[in-house]
N, C-alpha and C. Protein backbone atom coordinates (compact mmCIF):
# COMPACT_ATOMS: atom_id res chain seq x y z
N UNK A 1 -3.98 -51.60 -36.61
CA UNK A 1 -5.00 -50.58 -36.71
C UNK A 1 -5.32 -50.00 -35.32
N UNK A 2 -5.56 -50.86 -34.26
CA UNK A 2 -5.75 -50.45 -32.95
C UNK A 2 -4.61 -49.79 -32.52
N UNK A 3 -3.69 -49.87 -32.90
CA UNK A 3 -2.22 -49.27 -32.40
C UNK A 3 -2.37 -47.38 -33.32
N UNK A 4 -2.59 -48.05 -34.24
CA UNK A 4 -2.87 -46.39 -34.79
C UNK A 4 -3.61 -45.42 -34.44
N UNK A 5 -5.03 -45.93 -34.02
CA UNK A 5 -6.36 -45.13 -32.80
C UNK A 5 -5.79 -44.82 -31.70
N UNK A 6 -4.85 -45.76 -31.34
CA UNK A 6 -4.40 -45.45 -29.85
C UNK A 6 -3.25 -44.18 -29.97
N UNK A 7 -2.39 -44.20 -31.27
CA UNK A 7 -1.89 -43.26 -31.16
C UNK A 7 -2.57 -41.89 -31.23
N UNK A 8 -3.00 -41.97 -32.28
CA UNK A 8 -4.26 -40.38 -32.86
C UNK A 8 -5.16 -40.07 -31.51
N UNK A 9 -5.52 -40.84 -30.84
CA UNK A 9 -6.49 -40.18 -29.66
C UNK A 9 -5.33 -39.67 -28.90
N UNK A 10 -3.97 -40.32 -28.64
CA UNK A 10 -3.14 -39.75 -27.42
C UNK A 10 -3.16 -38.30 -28.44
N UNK A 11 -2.77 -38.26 -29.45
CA UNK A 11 -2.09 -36.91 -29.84
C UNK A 11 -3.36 -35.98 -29.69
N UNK A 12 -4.78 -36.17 -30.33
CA UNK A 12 -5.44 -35.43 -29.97
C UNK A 12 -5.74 -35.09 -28.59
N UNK A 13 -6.00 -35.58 -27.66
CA UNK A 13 -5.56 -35.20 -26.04
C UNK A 13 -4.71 -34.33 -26.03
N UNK A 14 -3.37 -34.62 -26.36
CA UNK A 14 -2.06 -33.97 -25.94
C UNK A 14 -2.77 -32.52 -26.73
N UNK A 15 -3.50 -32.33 -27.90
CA UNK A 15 -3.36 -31.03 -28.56
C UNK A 15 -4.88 -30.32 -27.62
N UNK A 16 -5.33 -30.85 -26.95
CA UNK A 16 -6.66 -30.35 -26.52
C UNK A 16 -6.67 -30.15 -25.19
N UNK A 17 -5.32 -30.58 -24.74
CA UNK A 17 -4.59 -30.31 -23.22
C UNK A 17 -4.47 -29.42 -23.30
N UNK A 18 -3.07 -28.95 -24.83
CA UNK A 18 -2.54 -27.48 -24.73
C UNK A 18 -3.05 -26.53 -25.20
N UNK A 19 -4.41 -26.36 -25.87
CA UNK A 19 -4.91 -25.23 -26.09
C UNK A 19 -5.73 -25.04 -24.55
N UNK A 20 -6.27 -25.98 -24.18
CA UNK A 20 -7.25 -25.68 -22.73
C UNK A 20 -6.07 -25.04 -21.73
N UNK A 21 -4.94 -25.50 -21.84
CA UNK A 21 -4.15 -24.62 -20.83
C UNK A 21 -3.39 -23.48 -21.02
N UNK A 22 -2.99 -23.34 -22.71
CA UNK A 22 -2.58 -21.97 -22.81
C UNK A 22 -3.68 -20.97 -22.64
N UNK A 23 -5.08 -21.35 -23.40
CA UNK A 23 -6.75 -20.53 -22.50
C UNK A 23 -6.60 -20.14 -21.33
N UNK A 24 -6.10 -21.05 -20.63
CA UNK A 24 -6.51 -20.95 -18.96
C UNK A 24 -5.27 -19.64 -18.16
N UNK A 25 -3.97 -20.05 -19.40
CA UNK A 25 -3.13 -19.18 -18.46
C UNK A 25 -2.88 -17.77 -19.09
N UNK A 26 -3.54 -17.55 -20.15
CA UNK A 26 -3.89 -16.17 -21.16
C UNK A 26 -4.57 -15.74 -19.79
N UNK A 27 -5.87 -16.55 -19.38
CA UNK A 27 -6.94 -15.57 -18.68
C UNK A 27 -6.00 -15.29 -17.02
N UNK A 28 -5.68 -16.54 -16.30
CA UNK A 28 -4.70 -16.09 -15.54
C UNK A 28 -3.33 -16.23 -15.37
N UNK A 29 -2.62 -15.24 -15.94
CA UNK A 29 -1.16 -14.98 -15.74
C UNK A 29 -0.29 -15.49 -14.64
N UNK A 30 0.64 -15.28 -14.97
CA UNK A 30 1.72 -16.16 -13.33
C UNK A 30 1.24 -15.14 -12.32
N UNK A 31 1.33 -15.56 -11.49
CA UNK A 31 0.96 -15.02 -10.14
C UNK A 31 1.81 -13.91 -9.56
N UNK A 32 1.84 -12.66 -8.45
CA UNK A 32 2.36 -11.82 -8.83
C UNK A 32 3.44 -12.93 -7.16
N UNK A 33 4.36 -12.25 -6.84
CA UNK A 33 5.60 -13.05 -6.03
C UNK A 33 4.74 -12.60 -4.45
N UNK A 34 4.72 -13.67 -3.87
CA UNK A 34 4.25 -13.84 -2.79
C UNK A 34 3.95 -12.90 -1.75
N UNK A 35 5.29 -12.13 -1.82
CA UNK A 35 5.60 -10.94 -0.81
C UNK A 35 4.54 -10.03 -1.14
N UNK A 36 4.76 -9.82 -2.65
CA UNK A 36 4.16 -8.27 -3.00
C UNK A 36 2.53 -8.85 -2.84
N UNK A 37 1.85 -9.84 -2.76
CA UNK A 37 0.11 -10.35 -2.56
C UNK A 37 0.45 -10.35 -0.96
N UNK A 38 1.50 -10.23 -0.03
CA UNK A 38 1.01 -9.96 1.30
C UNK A 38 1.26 -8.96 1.38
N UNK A 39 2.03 -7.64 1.30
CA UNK A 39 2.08 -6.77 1.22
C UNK A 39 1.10 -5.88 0.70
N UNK A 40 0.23 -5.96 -0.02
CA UNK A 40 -0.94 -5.37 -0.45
C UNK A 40 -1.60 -5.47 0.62
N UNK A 41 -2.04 -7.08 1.07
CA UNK A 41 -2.94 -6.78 2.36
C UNK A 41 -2.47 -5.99 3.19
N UNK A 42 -1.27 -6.12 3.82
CA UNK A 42 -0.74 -5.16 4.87
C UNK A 42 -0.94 -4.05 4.08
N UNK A 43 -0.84 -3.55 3.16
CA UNK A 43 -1.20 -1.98 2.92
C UNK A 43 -3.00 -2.14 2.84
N UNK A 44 -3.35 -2.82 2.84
CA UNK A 44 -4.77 -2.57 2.94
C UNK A 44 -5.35 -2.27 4.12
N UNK A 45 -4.77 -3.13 5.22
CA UNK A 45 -5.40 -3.01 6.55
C UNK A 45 -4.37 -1.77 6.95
N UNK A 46 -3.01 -1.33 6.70
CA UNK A 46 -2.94 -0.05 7.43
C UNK A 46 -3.60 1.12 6.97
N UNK A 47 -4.42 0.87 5.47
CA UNK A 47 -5.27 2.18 5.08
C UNK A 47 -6.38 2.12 5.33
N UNK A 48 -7.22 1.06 6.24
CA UNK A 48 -8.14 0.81 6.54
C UNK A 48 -8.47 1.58 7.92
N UNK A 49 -7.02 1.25 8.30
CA UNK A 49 -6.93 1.80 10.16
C UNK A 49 -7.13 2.98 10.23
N UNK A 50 -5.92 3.65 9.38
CA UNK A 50 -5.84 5.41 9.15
C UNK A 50 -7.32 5.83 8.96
N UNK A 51 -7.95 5.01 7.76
CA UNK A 51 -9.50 5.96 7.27
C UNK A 51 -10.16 5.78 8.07
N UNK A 52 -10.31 4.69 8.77
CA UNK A 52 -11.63 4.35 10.17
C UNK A 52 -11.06 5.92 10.89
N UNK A 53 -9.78 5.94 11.64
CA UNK A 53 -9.29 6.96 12.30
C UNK A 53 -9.47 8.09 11.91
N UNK A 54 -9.13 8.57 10.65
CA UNK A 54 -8.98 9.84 10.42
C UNK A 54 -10.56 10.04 10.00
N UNK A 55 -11.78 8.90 9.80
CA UNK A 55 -12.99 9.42 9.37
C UNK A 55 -13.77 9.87 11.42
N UNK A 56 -13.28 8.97 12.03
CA UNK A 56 -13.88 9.85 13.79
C UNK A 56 -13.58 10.57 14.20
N UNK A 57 -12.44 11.73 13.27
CA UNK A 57 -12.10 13.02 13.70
C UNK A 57 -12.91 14.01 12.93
N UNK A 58 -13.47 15.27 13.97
CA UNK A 58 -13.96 16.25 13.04
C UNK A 58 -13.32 16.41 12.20
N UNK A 59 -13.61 17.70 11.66
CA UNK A 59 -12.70 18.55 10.49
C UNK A 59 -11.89 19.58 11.95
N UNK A 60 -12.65 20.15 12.91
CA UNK A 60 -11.91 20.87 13.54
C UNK A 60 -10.67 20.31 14.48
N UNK A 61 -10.64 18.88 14.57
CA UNK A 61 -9.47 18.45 15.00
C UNK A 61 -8.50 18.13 13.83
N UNK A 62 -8.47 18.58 12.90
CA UNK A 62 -7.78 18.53 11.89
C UNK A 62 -6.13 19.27 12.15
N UNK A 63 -6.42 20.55 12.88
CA UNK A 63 -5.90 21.36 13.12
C UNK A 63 -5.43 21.59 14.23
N UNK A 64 -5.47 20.36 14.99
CA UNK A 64 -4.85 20.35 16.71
C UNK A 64 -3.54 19.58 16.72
N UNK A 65 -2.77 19.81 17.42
CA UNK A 65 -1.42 19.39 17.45
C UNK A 65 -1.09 19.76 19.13
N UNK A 66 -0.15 18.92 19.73
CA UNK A 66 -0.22 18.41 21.08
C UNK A 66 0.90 19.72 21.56
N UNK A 67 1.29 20.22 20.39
CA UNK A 67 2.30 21.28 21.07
C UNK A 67 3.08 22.10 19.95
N UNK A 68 3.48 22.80 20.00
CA UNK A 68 4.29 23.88 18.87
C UNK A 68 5.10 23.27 18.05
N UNK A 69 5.04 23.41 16.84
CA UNK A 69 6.26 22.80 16.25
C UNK A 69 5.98 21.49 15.54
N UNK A 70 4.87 20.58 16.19
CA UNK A 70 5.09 19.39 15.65
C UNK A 70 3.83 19.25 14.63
N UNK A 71 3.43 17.89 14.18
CA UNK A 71 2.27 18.40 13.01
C UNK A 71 1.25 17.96 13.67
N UNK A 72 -0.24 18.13 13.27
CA UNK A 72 -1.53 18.02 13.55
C UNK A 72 -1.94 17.12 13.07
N UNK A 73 -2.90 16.70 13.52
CA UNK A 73 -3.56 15.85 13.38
C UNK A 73 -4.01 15.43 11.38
N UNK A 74 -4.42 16.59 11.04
CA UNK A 74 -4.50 16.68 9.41
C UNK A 74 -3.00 16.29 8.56
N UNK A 75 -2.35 16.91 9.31
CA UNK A 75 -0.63 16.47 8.78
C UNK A 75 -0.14 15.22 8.99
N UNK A 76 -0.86 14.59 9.96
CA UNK A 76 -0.23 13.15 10.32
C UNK A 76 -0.45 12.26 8.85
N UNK A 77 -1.94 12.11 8.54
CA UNK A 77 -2.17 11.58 7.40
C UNK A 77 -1.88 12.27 6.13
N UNK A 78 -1.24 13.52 5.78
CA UNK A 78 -0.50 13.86 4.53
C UNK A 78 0.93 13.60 4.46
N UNK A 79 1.14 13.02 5.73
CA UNK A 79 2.58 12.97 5.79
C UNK A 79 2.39 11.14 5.27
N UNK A 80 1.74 10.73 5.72
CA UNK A 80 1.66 9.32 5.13
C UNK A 80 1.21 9.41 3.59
N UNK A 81 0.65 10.18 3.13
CA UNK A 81 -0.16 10.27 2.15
C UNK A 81 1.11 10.50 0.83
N UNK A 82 2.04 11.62 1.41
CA UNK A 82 3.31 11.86 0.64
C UNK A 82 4.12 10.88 0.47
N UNK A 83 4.32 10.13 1.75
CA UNK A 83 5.14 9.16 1.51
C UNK A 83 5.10 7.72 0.73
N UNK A 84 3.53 7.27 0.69
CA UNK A 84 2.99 6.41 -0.06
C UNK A 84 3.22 6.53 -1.24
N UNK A 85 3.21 8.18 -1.70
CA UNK A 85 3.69 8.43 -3.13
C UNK A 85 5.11 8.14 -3.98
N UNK A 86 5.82 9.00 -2.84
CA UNK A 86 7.31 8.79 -2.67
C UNK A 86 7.90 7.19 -2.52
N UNK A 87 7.26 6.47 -2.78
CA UNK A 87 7.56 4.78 -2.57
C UNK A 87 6.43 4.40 -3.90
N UNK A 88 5.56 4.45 -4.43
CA UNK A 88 5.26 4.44 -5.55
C UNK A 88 6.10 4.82 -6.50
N UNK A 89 6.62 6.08 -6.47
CA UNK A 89 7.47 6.43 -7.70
C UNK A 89 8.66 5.56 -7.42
N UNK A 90 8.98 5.47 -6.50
CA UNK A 90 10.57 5.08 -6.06
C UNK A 90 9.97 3.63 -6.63
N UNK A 91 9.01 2.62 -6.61
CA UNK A 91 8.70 1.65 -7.10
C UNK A 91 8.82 1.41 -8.37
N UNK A 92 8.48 2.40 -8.93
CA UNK A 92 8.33 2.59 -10.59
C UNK A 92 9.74 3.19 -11.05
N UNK A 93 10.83 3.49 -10.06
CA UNK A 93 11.67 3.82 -10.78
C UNK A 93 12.01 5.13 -11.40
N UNK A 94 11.13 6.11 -10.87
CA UNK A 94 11.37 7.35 -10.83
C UNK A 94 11.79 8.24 -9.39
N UNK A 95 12.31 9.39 -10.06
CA UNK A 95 13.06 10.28 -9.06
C UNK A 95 11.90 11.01 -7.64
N UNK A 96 12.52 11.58 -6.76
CA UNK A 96 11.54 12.06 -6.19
C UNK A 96 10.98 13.46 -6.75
N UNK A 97 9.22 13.61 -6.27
CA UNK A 97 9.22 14.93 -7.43
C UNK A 97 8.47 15.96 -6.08
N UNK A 98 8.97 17.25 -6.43
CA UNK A 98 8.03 18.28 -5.23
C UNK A 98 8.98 18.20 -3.71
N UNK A 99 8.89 19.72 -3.24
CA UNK A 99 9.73 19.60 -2.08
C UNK A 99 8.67 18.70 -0.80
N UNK A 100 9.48 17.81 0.05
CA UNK A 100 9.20 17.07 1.15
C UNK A 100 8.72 18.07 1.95
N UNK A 101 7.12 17.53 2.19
CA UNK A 101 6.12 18.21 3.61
C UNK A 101 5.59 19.23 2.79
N UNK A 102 5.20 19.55 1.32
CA UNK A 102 4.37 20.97 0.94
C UNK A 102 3.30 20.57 1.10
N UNK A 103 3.21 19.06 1.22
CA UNK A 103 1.62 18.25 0.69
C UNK A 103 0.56 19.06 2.10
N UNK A 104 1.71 18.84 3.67
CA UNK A 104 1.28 18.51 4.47
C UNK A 104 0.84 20.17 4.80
N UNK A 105 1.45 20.86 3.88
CA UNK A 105 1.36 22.60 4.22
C UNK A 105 0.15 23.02 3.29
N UNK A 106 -0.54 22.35 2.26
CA UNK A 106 -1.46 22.52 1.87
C UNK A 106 -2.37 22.20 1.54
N UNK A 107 -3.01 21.08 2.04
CA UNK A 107 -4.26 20.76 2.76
C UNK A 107 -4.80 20.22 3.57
N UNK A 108 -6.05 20.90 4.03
CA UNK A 108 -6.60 21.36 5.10
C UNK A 108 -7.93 20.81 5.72
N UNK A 109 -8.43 20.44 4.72
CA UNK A 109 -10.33 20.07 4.72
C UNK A 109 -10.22 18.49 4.57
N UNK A 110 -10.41 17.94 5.44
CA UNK A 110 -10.63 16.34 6.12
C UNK A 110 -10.83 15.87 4.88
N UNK A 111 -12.15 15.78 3.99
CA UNK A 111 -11.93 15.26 3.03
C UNK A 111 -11.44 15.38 1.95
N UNK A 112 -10.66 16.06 1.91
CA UNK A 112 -9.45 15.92 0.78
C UNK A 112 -8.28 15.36 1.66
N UNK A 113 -8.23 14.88 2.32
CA UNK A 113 -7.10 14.38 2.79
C UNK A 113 -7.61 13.01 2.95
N UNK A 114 -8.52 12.63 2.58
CA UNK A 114 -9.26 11.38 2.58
C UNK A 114 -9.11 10.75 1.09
N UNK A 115 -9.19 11.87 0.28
CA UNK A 115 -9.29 11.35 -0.88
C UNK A 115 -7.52 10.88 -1.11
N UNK A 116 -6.98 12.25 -0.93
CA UNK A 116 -5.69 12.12 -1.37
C UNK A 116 -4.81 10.77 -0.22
N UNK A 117 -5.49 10.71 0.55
CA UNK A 117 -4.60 9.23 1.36
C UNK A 117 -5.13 8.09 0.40
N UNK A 118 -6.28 7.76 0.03
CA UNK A 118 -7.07 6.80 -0.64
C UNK A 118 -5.84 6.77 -1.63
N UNK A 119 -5.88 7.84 -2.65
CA UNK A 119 -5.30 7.68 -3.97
C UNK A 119 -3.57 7.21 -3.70
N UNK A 120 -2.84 7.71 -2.51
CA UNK A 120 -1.72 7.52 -2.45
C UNK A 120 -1.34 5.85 -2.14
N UNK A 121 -2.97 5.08 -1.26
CA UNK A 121 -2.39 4.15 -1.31
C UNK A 121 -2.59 3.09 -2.58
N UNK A 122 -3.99 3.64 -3.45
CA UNK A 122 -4.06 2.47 -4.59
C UNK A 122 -2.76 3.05 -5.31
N UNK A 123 -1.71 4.25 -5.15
CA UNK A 123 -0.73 3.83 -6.02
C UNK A 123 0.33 3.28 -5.61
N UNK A 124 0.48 2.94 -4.35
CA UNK A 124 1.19 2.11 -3.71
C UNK A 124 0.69 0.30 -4.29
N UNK A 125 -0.80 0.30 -4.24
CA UNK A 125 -0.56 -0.96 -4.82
C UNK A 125 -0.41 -1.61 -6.27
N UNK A 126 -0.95 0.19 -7.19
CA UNK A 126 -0.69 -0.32 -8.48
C UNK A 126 0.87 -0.58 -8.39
N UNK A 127 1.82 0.32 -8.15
CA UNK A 127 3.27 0.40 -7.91
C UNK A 127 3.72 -1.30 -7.71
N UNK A 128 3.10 -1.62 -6.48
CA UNK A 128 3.99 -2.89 -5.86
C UNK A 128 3.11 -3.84 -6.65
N UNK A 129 2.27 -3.60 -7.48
CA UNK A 129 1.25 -4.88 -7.99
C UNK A 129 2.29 -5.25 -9.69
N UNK A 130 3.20 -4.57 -10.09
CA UNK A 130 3.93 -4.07 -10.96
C UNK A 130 5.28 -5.05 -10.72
N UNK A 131 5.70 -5.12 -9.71
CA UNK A 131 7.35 -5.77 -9.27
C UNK A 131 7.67 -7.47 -9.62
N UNK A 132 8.71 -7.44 -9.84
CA UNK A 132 9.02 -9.17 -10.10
C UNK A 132 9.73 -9.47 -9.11
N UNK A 133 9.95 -10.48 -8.96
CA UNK A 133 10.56 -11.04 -7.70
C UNK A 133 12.03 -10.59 -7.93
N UNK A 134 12.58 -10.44 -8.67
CA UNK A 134 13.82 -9.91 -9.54
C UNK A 134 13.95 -8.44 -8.67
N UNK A 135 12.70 -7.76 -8.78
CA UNK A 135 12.73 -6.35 -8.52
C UNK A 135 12.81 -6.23 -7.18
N UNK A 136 11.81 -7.58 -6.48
CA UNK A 136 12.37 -6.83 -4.99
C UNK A 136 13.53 -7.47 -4.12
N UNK A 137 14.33 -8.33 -4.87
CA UNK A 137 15.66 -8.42 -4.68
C UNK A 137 17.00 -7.40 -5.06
N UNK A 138 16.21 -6.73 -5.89
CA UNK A 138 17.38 -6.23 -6.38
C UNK A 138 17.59 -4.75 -5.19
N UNK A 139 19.12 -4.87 -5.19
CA UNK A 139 19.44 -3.61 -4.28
C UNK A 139 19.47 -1.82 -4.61
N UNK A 140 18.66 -1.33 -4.08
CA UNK A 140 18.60 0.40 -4.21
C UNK A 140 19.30 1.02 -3.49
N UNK A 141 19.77 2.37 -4.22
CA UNK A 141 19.84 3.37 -2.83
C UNK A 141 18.73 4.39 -2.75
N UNK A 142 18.39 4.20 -1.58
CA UNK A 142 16.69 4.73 -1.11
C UNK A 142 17.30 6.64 -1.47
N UNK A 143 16.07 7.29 -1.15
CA UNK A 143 16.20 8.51 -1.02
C UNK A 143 17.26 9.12 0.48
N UNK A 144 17.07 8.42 1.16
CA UNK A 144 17.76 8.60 2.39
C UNK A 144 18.86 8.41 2.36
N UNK A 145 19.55 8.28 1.33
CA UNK A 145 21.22 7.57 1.26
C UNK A 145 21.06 6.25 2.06
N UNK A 146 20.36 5.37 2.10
CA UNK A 146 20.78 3.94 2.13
C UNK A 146 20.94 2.99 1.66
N UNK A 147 21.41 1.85 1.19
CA UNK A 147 21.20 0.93 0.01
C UNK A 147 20.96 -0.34 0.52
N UNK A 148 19.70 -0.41 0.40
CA UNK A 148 19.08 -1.93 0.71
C UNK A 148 18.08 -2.32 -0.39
N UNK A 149 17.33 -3.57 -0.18
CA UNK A 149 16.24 -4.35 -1.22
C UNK A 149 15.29 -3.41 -1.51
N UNK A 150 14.91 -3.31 -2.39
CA UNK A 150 13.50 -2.98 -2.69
C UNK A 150 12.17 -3.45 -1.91
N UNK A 151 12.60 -4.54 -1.48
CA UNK A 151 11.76 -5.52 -0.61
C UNK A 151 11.66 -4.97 1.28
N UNK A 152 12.90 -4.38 1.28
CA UNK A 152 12.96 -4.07 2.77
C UNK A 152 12.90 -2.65 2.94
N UNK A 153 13.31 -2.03 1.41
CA UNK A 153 12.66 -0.04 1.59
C UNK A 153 10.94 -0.22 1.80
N UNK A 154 9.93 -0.98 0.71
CA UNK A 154 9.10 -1.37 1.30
C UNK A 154 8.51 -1.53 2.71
N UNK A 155 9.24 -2.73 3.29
CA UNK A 155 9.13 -3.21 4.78
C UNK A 155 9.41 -1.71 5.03
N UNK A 156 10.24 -1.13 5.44
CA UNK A 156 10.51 0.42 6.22
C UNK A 156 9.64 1.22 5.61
N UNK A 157 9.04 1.42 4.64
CA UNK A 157 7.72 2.48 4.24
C UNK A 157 6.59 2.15 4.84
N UNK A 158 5.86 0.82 5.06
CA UNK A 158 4.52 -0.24 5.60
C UNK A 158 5.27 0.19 7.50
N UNK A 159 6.27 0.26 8.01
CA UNK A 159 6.24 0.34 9.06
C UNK A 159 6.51 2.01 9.49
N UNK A 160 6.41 2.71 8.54
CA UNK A 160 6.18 4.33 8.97
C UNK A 160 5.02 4.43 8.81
N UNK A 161 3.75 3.83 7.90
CA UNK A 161 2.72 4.02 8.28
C UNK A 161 2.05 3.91 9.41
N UNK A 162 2.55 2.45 9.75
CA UNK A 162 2.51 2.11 11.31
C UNK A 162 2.59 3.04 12.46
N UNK A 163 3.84 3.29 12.17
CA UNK A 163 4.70 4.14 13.13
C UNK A 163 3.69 6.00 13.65
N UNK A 164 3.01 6.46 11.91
CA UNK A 164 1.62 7.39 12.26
C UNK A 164 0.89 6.91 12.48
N UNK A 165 0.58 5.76 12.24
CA UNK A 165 -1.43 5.13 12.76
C UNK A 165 -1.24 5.43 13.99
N UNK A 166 0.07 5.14 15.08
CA UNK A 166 0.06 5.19 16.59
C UNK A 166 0.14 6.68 16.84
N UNK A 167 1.07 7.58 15.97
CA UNK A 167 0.89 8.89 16.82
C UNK A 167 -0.85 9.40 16.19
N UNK A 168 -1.36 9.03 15.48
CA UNK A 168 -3.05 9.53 14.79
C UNK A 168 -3.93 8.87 16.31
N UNK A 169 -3.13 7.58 16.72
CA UNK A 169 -4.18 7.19 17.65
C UNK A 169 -3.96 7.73 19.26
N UNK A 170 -2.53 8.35 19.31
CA UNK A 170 -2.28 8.99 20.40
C UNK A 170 -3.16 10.50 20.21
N UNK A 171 -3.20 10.95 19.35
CA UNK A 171 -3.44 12.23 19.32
C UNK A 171 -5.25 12.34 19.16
N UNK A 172 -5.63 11.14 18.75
CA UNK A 172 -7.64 11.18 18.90
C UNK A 172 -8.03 10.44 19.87
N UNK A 173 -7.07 10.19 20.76
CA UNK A 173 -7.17 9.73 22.29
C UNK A 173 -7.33 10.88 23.21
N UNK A 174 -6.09 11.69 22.44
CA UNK A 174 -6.58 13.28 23.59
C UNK A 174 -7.27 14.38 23.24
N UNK A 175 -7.82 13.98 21.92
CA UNK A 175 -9.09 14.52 21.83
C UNK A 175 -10.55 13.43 22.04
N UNK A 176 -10.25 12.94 22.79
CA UNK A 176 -11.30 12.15 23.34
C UNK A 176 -12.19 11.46 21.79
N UNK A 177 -11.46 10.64 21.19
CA UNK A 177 -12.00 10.10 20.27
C UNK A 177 -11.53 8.54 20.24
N UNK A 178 -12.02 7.44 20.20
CA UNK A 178 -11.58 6.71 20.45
C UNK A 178 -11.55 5.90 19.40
N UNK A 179 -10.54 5.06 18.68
CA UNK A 179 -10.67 4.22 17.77
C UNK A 179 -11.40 3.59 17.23
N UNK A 180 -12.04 3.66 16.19
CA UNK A 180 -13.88 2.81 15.73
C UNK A 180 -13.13 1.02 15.82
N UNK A 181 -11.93 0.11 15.63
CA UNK A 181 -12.32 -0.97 16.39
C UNK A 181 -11.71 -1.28 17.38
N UNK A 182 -11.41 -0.04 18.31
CA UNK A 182 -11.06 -0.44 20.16
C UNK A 182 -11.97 -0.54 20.53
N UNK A 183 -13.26 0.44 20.05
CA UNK A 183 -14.89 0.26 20.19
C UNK A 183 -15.72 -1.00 20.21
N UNK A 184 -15.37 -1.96 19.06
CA UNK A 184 -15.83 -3.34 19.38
C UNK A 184 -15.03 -4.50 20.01
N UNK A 185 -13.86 -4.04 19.96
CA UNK A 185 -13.32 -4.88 21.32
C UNK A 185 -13.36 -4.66 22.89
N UNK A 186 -13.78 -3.70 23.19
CA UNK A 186 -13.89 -3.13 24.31
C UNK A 186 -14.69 -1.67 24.78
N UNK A 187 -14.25 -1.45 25.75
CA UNK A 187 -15.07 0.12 25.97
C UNK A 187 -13.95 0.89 25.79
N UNK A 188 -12.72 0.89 25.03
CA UNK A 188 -12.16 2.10 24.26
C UNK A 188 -11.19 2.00 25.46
């Protein structure tokens, strides 16, 4: 008889294990692959940098550029803003859409270029919040004619943002604006 209690309590356990843990993993799902939960942060703190930056510029430095030909200050962040997109879709597996640089030819007013950087990067993270580890192994050919990971077109999109945060911070340097946190590390 004691042998029989002992069995019926193990089995009830065993059945009150697996409903408490299929509960637990309904509410949280497998986890998304390592890369793409650091990669979000890194896209968080480079859209953090840009908006601190691009929010201590007037609207009239929007429209300054260091010399003929190259883009302004307002263009620096639509050019990121396009490209965030252009790596969203390319994430999702669609084509590129709209000719390259119209974004940056038509608008003008600081905050819409605030909004539209904002939106380009939550679709960068809905995009990469989307990928399996499958996906960012697997090999593409980028828009550029190259064929590498999904994982490292990524890496090369997160380091062109980079690559404008420095010319945004060269260019509100010579408009005498100084970075909101070079400000608390120092006197700028």
């Amino acid at each position: 008889m004691y042998k029989y209690i002992s069995v019926l309590f193990s089995v009830f356990l065993i059945v009150i294990l697996l409903v408490v843990t299929r509960s637990i993993s309904a509410e949280n799902p497998i986890s998304q692959p390592v890369f793409v939960q650091e990669y979000s942060g890194q896209t968080d703190f480079i859209e953090g940098r840009l908006s601190q930056l691009l929010g201590a510029m007037s609207q009239e430095q929007m429209s300054w550029a260091p010399a003929e030909g190259v883009r302004n200050c307002g263009q620096i962040y639509l050019h990121v803003t396009e490209a965030n997109h252009m790596l969203a879709g390319f994430m999702a597996g669609e084509e590129m859409k709209g000719e390259r640089g119209a974004m940056e030819k038509s608008i003008t007013d600081k905050d819409e270029i605030m909004k539209s950087m904002k939106k380009s990067f939550d679709a960068v993270r809905d995009a990469a919040g989307k990928l399996t580890e499958e996906d960012l192994n697997k090999m593409v050919q980028t828009p550029f004619g190259m064929e590498m990971s999904m994982r490292n077109f990524m890496i090369t999109l997160l380091s062109h943002s980079h690559e404008h945060l420095g010319q945004g911070i060269a260019y509100a340097r010579m408009n005498g604006v100084t970075p909101p946190w070079s400000k608390e590390d120092s006197e700028g």
